[in-house]
PDB file of N, CA and C in Angstrom:
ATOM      1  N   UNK A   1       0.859  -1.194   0.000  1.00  0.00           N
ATOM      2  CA  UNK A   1       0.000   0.000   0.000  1.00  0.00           C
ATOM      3  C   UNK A   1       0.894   1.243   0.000  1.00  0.00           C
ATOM      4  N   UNK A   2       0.446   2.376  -0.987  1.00  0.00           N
ATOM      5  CA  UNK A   2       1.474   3.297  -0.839  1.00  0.00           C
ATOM      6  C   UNK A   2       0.907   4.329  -0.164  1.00  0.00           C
ATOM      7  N   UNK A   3       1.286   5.699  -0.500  1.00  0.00           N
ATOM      8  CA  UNK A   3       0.967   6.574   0.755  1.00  0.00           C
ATOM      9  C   UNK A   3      -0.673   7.076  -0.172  1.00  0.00           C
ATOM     10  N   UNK A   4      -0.664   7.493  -1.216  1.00  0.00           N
ATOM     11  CA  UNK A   4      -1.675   7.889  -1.915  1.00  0.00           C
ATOM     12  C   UNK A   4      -2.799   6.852  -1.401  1.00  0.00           C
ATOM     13  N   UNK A   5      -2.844   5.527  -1.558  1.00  0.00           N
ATOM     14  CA  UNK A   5      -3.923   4.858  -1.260  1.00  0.00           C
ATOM     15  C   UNK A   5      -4.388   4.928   0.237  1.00  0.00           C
ATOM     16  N   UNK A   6      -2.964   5.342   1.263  1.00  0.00           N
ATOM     17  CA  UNK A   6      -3.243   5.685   2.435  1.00  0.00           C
ATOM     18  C   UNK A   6      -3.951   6.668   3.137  1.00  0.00           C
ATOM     19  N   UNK A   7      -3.890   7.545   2.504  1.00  0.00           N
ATOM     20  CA  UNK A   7      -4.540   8.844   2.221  1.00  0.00           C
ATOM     21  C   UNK A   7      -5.822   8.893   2.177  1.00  0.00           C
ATOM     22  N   UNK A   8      -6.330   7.861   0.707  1.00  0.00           N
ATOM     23  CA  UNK A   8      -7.292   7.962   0.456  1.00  0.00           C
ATOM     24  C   UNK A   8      -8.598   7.134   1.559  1.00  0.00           C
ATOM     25  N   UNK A   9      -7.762   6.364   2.485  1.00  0.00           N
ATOM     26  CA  UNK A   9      -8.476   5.528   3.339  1.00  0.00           C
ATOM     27  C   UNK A   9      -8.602   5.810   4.271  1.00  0.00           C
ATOM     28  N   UNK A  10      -7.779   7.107   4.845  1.00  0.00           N
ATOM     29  CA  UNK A  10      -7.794   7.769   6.232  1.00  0.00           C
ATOM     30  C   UNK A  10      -8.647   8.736   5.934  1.00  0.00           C
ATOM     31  N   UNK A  11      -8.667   9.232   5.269  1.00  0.00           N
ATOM     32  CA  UNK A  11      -9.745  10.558   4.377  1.00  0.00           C
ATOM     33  C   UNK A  11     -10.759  10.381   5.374  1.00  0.00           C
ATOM     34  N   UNK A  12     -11.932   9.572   4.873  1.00  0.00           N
ATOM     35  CA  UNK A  12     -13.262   9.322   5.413  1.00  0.00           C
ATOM     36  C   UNK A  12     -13.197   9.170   6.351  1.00  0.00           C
ATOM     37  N   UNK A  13     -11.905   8.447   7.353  1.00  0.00           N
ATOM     38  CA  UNK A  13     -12.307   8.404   8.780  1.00  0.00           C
ATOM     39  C   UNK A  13     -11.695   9.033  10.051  1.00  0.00           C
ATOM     40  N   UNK A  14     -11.078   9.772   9.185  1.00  0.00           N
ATOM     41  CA  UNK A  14     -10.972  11.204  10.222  1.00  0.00           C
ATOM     42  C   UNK A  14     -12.109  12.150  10.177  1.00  0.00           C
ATOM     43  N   UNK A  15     -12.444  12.276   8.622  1.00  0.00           N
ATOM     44  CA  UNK A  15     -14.006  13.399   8.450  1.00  0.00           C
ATOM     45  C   UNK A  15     -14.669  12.841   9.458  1.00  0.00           C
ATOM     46  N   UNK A  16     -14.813  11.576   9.822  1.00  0.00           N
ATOM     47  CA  UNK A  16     -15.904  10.751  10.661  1.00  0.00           C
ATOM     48  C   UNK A  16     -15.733  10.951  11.930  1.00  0.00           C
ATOM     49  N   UNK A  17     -14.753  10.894  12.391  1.00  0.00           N
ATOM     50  CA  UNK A  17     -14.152  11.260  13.867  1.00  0.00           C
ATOM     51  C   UNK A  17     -14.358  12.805  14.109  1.00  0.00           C
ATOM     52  N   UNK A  18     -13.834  13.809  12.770  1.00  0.00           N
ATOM     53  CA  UNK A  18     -13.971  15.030  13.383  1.00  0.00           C
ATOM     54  C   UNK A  18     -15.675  15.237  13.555  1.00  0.00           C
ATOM     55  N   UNK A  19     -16.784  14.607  12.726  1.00  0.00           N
ATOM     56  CA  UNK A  19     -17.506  15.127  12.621  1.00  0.00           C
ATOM     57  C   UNK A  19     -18.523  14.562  14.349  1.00  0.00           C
ATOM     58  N   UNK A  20     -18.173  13.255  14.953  1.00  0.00           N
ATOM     59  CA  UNK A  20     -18.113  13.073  15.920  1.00  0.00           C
ATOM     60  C   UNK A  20     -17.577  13.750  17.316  1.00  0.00           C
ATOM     61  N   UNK A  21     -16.437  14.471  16.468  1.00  0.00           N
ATOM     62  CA  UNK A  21     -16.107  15.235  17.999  1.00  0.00           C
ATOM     63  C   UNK A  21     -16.058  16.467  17.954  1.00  0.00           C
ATOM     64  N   UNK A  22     -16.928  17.205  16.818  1.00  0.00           N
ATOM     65  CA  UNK A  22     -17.679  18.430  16.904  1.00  0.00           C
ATOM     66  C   UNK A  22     -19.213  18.083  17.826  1.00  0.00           C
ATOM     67  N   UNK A  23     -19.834  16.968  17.235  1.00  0.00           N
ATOM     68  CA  UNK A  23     -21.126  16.540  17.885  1.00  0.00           C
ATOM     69  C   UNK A  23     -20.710  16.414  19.080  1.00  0.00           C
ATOM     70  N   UNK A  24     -19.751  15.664  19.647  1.00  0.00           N
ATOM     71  CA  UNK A  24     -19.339  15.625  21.084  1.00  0.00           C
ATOM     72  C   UNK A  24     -19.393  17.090  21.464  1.00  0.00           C
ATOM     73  N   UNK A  25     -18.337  17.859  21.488  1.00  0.00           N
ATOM     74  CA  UNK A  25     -18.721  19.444  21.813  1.00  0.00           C
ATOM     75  C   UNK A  25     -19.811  20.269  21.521  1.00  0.00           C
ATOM     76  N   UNK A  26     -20.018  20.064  21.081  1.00  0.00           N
ATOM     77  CA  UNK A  26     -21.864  20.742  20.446  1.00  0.00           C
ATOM     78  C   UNK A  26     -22.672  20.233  21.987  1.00  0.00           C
ATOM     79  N   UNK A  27     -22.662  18.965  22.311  1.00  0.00           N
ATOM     80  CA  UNK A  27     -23.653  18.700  23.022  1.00  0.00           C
ATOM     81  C   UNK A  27     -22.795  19.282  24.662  1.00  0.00           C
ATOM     82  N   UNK A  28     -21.604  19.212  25.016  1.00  0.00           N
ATOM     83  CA  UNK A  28     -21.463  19.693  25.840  1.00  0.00           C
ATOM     84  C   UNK A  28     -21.769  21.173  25.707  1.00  0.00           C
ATOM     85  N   UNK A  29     -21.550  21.541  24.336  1.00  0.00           N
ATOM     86  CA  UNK A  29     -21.434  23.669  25.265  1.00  0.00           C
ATOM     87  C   UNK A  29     -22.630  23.953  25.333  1.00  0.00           C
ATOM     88  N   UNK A  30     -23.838  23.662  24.442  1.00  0.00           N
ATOM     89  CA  UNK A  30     -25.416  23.529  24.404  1.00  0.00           C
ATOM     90  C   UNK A  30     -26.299  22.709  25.583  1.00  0.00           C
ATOM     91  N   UNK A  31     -25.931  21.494  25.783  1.00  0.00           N
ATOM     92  CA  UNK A  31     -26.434  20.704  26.663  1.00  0.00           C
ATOM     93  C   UNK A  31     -27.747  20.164  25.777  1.00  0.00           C
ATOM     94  N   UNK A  32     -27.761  20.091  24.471  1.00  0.00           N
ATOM     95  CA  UNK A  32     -28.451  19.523  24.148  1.00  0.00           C
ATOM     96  C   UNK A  32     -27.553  18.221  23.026  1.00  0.00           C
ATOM     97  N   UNK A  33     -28.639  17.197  23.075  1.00  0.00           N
ATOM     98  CA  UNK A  33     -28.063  16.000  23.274  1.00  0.00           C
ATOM     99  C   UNK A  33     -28.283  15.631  21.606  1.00  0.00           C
ATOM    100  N   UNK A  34     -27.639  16.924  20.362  1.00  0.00           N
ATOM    101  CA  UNK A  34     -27.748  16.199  19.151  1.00  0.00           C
ATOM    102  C   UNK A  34     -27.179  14.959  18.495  1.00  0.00           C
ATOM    103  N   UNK A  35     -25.932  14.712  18.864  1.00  0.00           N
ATOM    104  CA  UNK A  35     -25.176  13.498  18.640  1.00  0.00           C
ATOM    105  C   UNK A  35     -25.533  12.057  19.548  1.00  0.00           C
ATOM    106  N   UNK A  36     -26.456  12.238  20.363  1.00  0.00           N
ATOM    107  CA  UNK A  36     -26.947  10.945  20.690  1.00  0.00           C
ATOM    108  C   UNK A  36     -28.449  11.044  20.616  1.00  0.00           C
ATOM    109  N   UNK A  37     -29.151   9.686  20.810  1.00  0.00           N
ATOM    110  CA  UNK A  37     -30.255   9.297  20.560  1.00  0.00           C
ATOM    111  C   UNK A  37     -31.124   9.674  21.395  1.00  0.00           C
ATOM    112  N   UNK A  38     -30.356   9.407  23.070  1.00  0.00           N
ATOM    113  CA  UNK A  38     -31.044   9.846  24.150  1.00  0.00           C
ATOM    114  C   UNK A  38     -31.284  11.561  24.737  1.00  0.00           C
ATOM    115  N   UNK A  39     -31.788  11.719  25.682  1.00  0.00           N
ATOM    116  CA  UNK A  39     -31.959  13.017  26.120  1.00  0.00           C
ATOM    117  C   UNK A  39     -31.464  12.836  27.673  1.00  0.00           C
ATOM    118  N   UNK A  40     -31.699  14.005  28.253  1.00  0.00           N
ATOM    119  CA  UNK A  40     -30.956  13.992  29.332  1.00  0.00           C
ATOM    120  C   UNK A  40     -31.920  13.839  30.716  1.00  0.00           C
TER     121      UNK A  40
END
């Protein structure tokens, strides 16, 4: 595997993580609970 294909496979799952740990902070500075299912 070279670095280009490496790249291309980390791509999506960092977007995925960051977009998880914006939702993580979102729900702490708000206190509302968009990134999970439950409520508080």
């Amino acid at each position: 595997m070279n670095i280009e294909q490496l790249i291309l496979f980390l791509t999506p799952v960092v977007g995925i993580g960051l977009v998880l740990l914006a939702l993580r902070i979102h729900d702490r500075i708000t206190g509302f609970p968009f990134g999970k299912g439950k409520g508080k």
